[in-house]
Each structure stands twice: as structure tokens, then as C-alpha cells.
C-alpha atoms as a PDB file:
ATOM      1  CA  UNK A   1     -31.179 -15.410 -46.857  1.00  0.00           C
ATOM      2  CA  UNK A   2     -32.881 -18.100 -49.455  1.00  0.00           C
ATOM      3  CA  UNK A   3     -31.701 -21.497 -49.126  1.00  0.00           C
ATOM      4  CA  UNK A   4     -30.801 -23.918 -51.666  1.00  0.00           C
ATOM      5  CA  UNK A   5     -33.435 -25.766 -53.099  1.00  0.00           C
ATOM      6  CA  UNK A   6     -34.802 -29.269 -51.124  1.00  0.00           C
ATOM      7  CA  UNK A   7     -34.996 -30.356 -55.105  1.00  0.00           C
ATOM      8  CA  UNK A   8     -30.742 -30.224 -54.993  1.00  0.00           C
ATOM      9  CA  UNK A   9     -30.545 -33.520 -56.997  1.00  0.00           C
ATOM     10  CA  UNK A  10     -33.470 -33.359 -59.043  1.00  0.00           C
ATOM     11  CA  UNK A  11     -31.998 -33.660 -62.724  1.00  0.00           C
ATOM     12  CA  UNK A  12     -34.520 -30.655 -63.978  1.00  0.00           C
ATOM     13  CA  UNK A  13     -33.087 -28.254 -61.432  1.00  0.00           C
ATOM     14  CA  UNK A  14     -29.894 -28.318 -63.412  1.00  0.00           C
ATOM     15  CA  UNK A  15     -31.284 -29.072 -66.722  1.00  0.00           C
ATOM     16  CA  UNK A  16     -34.092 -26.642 -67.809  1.00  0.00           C
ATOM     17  CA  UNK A  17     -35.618 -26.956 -71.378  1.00  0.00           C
ATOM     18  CA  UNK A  18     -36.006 -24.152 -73.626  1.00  0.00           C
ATOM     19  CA  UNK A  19     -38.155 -24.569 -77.267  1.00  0.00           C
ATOM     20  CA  UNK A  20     -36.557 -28.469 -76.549  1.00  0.00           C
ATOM     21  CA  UNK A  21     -33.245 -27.533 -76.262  1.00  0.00           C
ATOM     22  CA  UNK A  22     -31.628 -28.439 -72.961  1.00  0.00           C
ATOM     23  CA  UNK A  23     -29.786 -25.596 -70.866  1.00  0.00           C
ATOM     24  CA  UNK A  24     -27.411 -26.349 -67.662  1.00  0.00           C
ATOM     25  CA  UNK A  25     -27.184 -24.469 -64.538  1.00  0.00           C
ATOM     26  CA  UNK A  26     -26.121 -24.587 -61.182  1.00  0.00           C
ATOM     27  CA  UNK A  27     -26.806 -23.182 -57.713  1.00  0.00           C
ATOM     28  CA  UNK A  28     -23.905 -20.931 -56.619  1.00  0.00           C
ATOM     29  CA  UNK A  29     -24.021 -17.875 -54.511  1.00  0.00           C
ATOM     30  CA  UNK A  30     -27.561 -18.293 -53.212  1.00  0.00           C
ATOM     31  CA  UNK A  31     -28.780 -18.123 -57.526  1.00  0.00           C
ATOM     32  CA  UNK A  32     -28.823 -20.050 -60.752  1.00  0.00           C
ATOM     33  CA  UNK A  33     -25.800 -19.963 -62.605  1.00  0.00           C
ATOM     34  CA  UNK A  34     -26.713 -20.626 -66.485  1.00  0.00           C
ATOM     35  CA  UNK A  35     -24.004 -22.244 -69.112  1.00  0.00           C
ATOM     36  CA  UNK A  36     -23.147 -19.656 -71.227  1.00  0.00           C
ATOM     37  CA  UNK A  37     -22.423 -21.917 -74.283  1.00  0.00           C
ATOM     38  CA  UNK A  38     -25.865 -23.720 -74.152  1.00  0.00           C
ATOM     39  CA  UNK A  39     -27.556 -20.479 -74.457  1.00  0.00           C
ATOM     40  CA  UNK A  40     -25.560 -19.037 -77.108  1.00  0.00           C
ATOM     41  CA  UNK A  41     -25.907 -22.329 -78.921  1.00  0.00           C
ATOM     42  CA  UNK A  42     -29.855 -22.198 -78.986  1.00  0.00           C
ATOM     43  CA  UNK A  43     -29.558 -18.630 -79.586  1.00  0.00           C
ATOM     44  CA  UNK A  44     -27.195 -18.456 -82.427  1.00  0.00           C
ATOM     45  CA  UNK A  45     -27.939 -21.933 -83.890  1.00  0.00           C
ATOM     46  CA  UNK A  46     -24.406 -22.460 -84.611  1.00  0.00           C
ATOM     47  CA  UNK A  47     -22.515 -26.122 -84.690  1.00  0.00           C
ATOM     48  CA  UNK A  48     -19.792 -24.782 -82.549  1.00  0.00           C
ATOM     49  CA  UNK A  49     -21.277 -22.797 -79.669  1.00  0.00           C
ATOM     50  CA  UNK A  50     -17.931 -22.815 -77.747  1.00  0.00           C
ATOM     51  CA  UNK A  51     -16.100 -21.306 -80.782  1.00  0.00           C
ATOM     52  CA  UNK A  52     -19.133 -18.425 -81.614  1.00  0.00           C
ATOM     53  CA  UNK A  53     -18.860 -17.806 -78.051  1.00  0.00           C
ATOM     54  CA  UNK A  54     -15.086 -17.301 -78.210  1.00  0.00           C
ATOM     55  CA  UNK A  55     -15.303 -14.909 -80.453  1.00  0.00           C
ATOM     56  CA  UNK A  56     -18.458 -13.177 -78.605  1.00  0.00           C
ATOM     57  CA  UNK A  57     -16.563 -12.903 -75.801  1.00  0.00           C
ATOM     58  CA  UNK A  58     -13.208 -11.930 -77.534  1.00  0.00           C
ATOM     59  CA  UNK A  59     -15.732  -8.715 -79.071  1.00  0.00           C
ATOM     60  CA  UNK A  60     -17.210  -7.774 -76.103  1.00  0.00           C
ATOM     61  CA  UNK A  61     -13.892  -7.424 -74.478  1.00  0.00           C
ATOM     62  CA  UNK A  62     -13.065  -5.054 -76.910  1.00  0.00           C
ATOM     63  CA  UNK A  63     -15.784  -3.024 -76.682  1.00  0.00           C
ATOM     64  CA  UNK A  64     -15.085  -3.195 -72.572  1.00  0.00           C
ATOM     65  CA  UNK A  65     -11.595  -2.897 -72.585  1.00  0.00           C
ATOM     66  CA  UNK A  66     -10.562  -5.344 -70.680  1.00  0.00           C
ATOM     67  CA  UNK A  67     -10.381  -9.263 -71.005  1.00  0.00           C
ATOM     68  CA  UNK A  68     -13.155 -10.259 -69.173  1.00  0.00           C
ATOM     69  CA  UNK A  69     -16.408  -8.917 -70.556  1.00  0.00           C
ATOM     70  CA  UNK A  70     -18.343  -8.869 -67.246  1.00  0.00           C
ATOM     71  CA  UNK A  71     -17.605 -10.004 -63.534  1.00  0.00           C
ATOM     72  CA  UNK A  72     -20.209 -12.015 -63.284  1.00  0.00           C
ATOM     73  CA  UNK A  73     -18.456 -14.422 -65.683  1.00  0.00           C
ATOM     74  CA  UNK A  74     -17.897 -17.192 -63.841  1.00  0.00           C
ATOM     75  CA  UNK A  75     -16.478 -20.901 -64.412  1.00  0.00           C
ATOM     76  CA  UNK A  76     -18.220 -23.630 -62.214  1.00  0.00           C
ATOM     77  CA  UNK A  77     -18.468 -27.251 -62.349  1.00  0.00           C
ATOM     78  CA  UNK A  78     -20.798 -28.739 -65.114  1.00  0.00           C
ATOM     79  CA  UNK A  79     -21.462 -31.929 -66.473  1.00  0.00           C
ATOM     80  CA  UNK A  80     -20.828 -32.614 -70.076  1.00  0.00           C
ATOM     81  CA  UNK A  81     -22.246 -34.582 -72.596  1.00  0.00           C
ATOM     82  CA  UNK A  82     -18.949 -37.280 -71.471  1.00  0.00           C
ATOM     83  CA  UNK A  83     -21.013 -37.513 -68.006  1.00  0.00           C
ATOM     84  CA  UNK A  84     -17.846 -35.599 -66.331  1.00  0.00           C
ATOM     85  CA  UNK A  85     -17.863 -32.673 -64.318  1.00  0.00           C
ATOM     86  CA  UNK A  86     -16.240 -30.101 -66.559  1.00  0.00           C
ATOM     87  CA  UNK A  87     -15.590 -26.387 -65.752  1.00  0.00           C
ATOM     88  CA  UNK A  88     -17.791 -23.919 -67.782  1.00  0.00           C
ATOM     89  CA  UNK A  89     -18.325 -20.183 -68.682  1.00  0.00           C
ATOM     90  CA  UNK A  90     -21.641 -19.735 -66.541  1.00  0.00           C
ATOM     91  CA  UNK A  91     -23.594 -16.378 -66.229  1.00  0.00           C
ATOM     92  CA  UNK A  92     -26.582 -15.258 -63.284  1.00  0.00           C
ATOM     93  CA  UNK A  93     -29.622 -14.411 -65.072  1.00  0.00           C
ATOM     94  CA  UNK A  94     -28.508 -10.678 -64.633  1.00  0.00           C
ATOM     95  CA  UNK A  95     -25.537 -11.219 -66.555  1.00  0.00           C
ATOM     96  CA  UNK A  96     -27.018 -13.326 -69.243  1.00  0.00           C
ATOM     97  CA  UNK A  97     -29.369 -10.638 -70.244  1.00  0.00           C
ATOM     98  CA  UNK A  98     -26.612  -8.500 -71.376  1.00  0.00           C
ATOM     99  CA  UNK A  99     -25.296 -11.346 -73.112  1.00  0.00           C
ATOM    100  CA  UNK A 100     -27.973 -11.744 -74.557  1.00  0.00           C
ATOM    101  CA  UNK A 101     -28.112  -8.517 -76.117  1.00  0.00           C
ATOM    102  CA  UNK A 102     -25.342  -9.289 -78.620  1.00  0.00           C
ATOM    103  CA  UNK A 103     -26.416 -11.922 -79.843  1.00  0.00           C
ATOM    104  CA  UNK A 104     -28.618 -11.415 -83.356  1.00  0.00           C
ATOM    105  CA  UNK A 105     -31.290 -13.853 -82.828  1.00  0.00           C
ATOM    106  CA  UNK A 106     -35.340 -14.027 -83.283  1.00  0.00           C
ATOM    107  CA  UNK A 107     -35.363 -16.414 -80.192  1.00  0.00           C
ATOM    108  CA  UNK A 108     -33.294 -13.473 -78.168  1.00  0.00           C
ATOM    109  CA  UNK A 109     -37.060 -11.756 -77.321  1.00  0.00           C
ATOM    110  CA  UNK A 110     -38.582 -15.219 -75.968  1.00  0.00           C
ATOM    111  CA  UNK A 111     -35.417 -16.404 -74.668  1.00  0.00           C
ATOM    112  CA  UNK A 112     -35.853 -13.222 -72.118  1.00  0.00           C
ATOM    113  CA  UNK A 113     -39.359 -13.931 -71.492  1.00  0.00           C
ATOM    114  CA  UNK A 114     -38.855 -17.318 -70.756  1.00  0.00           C
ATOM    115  CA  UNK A 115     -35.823 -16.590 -68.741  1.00  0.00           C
ATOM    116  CA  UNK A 116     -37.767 -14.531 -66.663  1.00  0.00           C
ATOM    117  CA  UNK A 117     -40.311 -16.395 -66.343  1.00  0.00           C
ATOM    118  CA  UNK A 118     -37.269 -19.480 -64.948  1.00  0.00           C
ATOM    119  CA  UNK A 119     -36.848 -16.945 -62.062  1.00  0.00           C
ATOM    120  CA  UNK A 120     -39.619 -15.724 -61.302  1.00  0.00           C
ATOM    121  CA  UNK A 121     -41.081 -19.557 -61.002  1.00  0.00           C
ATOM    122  CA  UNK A 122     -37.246 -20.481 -58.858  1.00  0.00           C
ATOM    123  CA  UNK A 123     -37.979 -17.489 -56.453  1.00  0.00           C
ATOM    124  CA  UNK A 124     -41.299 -18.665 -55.661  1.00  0.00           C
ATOM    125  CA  UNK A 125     -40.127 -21.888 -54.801  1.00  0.00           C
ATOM    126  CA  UNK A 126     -37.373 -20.822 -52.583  1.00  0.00           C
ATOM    127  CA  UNK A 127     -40.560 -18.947 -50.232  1.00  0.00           C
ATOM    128  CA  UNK A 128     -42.674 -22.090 -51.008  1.00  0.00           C
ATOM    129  CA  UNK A 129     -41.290 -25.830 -51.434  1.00  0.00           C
ATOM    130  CA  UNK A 130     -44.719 -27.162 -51.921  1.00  0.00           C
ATOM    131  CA  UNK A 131     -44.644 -25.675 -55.236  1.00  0.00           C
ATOM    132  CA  UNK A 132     -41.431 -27.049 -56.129  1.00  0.00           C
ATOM    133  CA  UNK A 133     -42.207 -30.257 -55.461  1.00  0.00           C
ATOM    134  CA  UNK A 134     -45.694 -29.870 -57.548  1.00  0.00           C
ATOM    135  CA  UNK A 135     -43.708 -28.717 -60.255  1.00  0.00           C
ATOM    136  CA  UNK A 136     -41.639 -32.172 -60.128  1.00  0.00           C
ATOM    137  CA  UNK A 137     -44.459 -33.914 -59.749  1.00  0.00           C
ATOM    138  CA  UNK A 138     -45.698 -32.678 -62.930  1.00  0.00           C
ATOM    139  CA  UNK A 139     -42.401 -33.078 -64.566  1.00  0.00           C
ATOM    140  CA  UNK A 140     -42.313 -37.327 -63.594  1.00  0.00           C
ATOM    141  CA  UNK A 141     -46.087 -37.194 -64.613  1.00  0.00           C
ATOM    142  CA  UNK A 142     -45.315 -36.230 -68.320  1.00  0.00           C
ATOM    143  CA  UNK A 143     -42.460 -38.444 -68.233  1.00  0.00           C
ATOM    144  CA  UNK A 144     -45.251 -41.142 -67.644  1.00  0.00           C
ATOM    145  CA  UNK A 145     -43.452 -42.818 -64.398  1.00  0.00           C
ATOM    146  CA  UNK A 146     -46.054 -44.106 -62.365  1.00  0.00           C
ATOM    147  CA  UNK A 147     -47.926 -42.873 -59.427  1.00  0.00           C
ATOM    148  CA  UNK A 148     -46.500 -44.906 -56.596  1.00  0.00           C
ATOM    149  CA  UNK A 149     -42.852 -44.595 -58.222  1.00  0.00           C
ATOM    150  CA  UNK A 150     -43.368 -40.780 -58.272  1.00  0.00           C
ATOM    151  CA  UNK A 151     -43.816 -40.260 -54.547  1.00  0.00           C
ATOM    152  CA  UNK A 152     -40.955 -42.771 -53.598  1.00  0.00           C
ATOM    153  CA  UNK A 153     -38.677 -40.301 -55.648  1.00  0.00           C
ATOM    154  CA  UNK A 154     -40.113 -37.010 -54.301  1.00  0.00           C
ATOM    155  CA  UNK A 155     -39.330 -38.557 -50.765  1.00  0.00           C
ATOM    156  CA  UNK A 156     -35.979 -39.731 -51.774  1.00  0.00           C
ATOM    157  CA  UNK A 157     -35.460 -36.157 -53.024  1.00  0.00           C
ATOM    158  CA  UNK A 158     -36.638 -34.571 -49.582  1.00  0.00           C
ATOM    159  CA  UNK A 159     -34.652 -37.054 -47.693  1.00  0.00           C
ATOM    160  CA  UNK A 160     -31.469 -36.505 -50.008  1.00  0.00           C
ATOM    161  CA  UNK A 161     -31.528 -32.049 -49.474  1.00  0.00           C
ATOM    162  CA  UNK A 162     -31.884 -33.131 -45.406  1.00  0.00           C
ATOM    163  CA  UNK A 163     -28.766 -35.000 -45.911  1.00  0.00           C
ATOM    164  CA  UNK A 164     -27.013 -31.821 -47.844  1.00  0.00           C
ATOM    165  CA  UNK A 165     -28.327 -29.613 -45.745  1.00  0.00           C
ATOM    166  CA  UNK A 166     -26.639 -31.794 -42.671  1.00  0.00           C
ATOM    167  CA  UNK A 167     -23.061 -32.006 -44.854  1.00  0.00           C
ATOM    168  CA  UNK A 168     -23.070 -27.965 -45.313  1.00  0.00           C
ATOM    169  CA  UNK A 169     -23.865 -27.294 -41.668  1.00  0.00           C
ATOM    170  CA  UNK A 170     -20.925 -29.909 -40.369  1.00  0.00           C
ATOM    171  CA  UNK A 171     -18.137 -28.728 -43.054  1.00  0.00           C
ATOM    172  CA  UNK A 172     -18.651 -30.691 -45.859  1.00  0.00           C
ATOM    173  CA  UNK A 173     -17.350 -28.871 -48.937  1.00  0.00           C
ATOM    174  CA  UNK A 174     -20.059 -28.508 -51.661  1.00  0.00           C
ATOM    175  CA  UNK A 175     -19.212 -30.288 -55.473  1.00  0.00           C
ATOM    176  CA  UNK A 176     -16.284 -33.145 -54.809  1.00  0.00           C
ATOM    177  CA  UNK A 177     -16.717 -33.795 -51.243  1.00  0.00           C
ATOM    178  CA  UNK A 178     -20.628 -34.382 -51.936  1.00  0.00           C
ATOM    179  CA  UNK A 179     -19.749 -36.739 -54.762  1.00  0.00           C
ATOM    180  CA  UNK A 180     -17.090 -39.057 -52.613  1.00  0.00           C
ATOM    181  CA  UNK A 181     -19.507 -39.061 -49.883  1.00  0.00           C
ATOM    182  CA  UNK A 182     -22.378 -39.834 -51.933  1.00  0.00           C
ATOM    183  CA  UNK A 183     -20.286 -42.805 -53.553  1.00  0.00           C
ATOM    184  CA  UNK A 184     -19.472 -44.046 -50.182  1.00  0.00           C
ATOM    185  CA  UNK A 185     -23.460 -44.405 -49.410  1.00  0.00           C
ATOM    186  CA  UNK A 186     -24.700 -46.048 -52.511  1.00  0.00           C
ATOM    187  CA  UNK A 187     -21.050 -48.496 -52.604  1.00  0.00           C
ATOM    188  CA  UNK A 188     -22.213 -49.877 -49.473  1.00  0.00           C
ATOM    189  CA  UNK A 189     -26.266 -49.937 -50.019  1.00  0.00           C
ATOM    190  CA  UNK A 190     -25.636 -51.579 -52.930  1.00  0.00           C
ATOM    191  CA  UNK A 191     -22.094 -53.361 -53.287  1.00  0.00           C
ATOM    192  CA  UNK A 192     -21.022 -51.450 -56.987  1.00  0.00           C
ATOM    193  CA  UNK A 193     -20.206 -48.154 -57.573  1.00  0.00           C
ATOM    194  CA  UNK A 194     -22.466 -45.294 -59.055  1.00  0.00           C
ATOM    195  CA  UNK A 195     -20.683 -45.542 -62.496  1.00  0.00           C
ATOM    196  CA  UNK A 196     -20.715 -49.185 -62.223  1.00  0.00           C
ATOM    197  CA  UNK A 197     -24.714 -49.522 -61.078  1.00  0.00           C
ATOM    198  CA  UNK A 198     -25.022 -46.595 -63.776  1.00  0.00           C
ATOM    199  CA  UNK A 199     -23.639 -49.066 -66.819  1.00  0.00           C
ATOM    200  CA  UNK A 200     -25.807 -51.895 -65.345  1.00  0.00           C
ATOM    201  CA  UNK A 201     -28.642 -50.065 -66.278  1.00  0.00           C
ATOM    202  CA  UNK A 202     -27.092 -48.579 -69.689  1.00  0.00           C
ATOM    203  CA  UNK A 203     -27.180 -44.792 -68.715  1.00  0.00           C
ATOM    204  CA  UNK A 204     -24.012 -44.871 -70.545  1.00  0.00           C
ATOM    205  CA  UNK A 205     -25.323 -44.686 -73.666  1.00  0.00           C
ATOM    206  CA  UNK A 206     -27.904 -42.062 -73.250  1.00  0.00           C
ATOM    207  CA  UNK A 207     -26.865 -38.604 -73.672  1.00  0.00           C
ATOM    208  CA  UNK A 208     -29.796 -36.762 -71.828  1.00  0.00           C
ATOM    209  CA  UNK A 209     -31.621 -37.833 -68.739  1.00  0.00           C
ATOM    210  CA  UNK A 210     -29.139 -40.071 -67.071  1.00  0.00           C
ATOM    211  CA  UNK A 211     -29.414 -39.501 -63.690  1.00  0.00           C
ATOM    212  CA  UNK A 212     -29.183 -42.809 -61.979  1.00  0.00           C
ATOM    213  CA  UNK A 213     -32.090 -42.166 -59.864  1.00  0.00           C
ATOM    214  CA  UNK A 214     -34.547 -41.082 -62.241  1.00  0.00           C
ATOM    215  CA  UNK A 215     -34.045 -44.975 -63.823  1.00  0.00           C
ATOM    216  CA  UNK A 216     -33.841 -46.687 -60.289  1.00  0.00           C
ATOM    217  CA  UNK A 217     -36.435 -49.076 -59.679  1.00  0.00           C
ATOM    218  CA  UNK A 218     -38.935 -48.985 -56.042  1.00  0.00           C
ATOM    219  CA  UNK A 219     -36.780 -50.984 -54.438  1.00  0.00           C
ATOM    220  CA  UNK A 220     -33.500 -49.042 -54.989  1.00  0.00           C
ATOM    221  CA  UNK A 221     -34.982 -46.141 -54.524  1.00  0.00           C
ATOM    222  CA  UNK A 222     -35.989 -47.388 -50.921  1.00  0.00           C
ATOM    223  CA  UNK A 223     -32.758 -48.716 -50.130  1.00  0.00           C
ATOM    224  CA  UNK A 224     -30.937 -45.168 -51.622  1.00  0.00           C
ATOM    225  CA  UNK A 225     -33.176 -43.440 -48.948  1.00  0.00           C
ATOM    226  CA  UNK A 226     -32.349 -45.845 -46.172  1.00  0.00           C
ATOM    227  CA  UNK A 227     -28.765 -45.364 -46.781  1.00  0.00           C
ATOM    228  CA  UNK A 228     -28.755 -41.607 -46.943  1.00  0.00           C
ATOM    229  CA  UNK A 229     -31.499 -41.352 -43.943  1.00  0.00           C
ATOM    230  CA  UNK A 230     -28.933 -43.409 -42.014  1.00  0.00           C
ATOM    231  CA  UNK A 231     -26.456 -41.378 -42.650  1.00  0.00           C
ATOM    232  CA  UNK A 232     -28.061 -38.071 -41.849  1.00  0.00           C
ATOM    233  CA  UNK A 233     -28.782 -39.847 -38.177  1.00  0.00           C
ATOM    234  CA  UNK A 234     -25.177 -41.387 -37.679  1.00  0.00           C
ATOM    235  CA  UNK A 235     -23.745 -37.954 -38.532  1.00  0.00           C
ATOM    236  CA  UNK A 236     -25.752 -36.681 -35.916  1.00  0.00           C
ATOM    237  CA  UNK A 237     -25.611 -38.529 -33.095  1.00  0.00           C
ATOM    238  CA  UNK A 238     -21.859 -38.574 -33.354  1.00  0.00           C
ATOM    239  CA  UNK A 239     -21.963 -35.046 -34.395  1.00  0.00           C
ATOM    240  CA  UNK A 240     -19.797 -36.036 -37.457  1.00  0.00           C
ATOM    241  CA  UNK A 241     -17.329 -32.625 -38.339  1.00  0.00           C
ATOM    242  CA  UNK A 242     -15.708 -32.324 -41.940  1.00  0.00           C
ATOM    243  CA  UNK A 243     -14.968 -34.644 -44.270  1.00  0.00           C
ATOM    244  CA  UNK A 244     -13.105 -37.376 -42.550  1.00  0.00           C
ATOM    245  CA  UNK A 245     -16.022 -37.654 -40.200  1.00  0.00           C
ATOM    246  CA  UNK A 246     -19.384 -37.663 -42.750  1.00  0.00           C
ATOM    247  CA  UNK A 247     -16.504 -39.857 -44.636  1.00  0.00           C
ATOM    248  CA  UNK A 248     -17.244 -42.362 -42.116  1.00  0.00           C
ATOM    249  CA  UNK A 249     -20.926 -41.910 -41.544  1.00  0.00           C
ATOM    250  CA  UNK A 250     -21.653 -42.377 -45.057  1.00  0.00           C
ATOM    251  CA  UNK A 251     -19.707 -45.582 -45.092  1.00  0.00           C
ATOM    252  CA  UNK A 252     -21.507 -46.632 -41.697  1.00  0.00           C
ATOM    253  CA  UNK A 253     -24.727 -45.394 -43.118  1.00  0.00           C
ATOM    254  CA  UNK A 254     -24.656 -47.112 -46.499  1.00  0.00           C
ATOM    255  CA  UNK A 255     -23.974 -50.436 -44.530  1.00  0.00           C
ATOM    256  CA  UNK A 256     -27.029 -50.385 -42.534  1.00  0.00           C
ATOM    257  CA  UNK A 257     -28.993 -50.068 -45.986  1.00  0.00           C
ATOM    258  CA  UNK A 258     -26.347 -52.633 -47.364  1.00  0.00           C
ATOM    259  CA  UNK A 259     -27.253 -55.283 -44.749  1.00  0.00           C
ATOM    260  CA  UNK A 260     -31.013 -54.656 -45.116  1.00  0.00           C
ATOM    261  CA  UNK A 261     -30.666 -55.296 -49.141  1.00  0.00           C
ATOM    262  CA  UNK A 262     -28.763 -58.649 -48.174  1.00  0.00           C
ATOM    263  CA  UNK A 263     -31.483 -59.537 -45.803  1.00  0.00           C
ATOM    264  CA  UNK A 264     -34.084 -59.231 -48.407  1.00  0.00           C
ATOM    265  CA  UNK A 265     -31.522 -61.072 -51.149  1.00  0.00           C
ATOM    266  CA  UNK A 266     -31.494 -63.784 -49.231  1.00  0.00           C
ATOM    267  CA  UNK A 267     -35.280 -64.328 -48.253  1.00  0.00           C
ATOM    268  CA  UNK A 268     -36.410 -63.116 -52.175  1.00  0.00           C
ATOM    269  CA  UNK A 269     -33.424 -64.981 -53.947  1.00  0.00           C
ATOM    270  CA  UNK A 270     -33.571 -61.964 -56.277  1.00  0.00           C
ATOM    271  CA  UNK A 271     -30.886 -59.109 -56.218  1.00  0.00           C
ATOM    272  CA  UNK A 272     -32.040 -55.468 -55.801  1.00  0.00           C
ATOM    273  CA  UNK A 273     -29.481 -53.980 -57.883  1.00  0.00           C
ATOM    274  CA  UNK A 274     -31.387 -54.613 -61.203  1.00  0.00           C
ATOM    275  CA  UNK A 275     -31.267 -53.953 -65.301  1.00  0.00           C
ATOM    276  CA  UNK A 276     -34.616 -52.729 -64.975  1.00  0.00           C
ATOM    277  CA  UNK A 277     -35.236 -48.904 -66.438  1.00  0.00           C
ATOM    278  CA  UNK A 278     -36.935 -46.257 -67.734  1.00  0.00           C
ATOM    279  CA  UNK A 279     -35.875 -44.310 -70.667  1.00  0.00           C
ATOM    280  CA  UNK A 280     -37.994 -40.846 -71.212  1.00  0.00           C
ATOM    281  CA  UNK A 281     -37.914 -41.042 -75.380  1.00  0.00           C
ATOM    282  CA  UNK A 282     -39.334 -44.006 -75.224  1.00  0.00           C
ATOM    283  CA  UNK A 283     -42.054 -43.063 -72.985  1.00  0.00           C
ATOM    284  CA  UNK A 284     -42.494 -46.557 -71.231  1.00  0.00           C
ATOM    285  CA  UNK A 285     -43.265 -47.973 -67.883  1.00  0.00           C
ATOM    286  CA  UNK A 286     -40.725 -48.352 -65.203  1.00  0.00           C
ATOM    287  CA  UNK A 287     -39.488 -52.017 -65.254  1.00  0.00           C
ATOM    288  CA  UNK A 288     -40.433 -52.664 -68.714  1.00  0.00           C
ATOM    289  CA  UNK A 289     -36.847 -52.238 -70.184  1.00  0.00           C
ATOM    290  CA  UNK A 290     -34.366 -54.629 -69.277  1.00  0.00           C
END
């Protein structure tokens, strides 16, 4: 059985880009999950993708004869442009190529192609993680983050799906329970909250590309992996079980990276938790933007 991706937090595993038009998904039932709305927004080149897909939907129920137009319709857990996890029509690839089908649009032929092409390049990955993380490589490349940067946030992504994989095995439920616990870990590494470090940095304003991490300087990106690392050790050696005891873990190992970062506060006078960024359209160096 395929495994979820090591890439699990990796902001263009649940953002992919067609003709520069950004599509969710999310990894459910050992596949990609696609939001329906994106797709028929891009496709149909409408203003109000939720209402054209109303009505798509309300037509192809018709012609079903029933209310749901196929059971692969699912809603999951997205995030919206607010930054809040909102739930959302979603569709397998299987399903979105019938979707597809009724929808009148020139882009419906390359949409397919390069939908295809998505899984094809996803399945290969899943047999081969090398290639997935050449792929990200690539991606932080174009961005133009540099070299050393790149390879401290490929480990921190490696190190971050060991953690995951740890939560799943001991009973940790995926979606929530990963958030709270992750919140735990970077509250004690770094003394402020996600949202909080988030703001600090001004991810609040930008619409696209604001995953904390991808903006984190080398030094919080160390101290993010020391904190989950130490966590995936505690929860072992105490053989942590469901939420109440990774709960723990996380806090216990976000305070061993916590106490490092105060170490180095004190010696450097400087504070890790920093302004510093990198913002993709503007295509400059880490560090440069404060």
C-alpha cells in the first residue's frame, strides 16, 4: 500500500500550478484529492467559481438523478485564501475527469494532459522519494532561495514526515490533532505561536505562498528541526499513545529546542525569532526583507 508522501508539509504538495493558476489538494485515502472549485474556476474563467459550480453540480444531479452527482464527491479540510482550514468540494483525479467533461472550456484538453501528467509524476514519487525531493529542489531553486537554505529545508521536510509518520503509527488523528501538536512544538522552540511568529514575518498579508517555513530563516529552520526531532525521540522512548501522550512530547520536545534557542540568545545577544523573509514575487534573497 503507497504511503503518504515524506514531502507532507511541503506547500507545493498541496498547491500545484496550472497555466499560473494555483489548484489545492490534499492527501486522503492513500490519493490526491483536488478542490473542485479551483478547477472549475481556471476552467470556466468565471468570477464566482463556487456559484458556476453550484449550478454544475445542481445539472449534473439532474442528469444522475440523485443529489450527489458522483461518490467520489467529497468535502475535506482546505485552506482558504483567509489562511483557515475550510471544508471543500474535492474530487480524486478519477472523478475530476468526468467533471471535467461538462465543463465547455479550450483549457478542458490540457487541463487533462496536465492532470495526468500530476499523477503520473505523484505515483513515481510514492516508488521513489529521491525524485520527490529533486523535484523540490528544483521548485526552491526557481524560487531563487539559496543553496545552503535549500538543503536545511529539504532536511527539515524529511525530519517533519518522520515525525507524522511516528503520530499516525501511535494514534494521532490526522488534520486537528497534527495542528495542536505542531503548535505545541514551535510555542516552545520559539516562545510565540505559529500565527503570532507568522505576523512577525508579515505572511498575513500575502495571499499565496505563506507557509511559515518556506520564509523561516537558517536558524529557525534548525531550531524547527530540533524541536520536532526531539519530539519524534521523546515519543519513542516513552512510547507516547494518542493524543494526550504526543500532547506532552511535543511540549517536552519543543522545550529542549526552546532552551537551546535561549542558550544561543544569550551568548549572540540576538533573538532567533526574526522579521527576516523571503517573498517569491519579489524574487529576492533570504534575509534581505525585513
Amino acid at each position: 500500500m503507497s504511503k503518504k508522501p515524506a514531502l507532507s508539509d511541503q506547500p507545493e504538495n498541496h498547491l500545484v500550478v496550472f497555466q499560473e493558476k494555483a489548484i489545492r489538494r490534499t492527501w486522503h485515502n492513500e490519493e490526491w484529492w483536488f478542490s473542485i472549485v479551483d478547477v472549475v474556476g481556471i476552467l470556466s474563467e468565471t468570477a464566482i467559481p463556487k456559484r458556476y459550480w453550484s449550478d454544475l453540480k445542481r445539472k449534473m444531479s439532474q442528469e444522475a438523478g440523485s443529489e450527489q452527482p458522483y461518490e467520489k464527491i467529497v468535502r475535506l479540510k482546505l485552506v482558504a485564501p483567509d489562511g483557515k482550514q475550510r471544508d471543500t468540494d474535492c474530487a480524486n483525479t478519477q472523478t475530476l475527469f468526468r467533471i471535467i467533461q461538462s465543463i465547455p472550456s479550450p483549457k478542458a484538453e490540457p487541463f487533462k494532459r496536465w492532470l495526468a501528467q500530476v499523477g503520473y509524476e505523484r505515483v513515481k514519487e510514492i516508488e521513489n522519494p529521491e525524485l520527490a525531493s529533486a523535484r523540490a529542489r528544483e521548485l526552491y531553486q526557481a524560487k531563487g532561495y539559496p543553496q545552503a537554505w535549500i538543503e536545511k529545508r529539504l532536511r527539515s521536510i524529511s525530519i517533519r514526515g518522520e515525525l507524522t509518520d511516528e503520530w499516525k503509527q501511535r494514534g494521532v488523528q490526522e488534520g486537528k490533532e497534527y495542528s495542536i501538536l505542531t503548535a505545541e512544538i514551535a510555542r516552545a522552540t520559539f516562545g510565540v505561536t505559529p500565527d503570532a511568529h507568522s505576523h512577525l514575518k508579515g505572511l498575513d498579508k500575502v495571499k499565496t505562498g505563506n507557509n511559515l517555513r518556506d520564509h523561516m530563516t537558517d536558524l529557525e529552520l534548525i531550531f524547527t528541526m530540533l524541536g520536532e526531532a526531539g519530539t519524534t525521540e521523546i515519543a519513542r522512548r516513552k512510547d507516547a499513545q494518542g493524543f494526550v501522550d504526543n500532547r506532552k512530547a511535543a511540549k517536552e520536545g519543543g522545550a529542549v529546542a526552546g532552551n537551546a534557542r535561549k542558550a544561543l540568545e544569550a551568548k549572540s545577544g540576538k533573538p532567533v525569532v526574526s522579521k527576516e523573509n523571503y517573498f517569491p514575487p519579489a524574487n529576492k534573497k533570504l534575509g534581505r526583507k525585513k
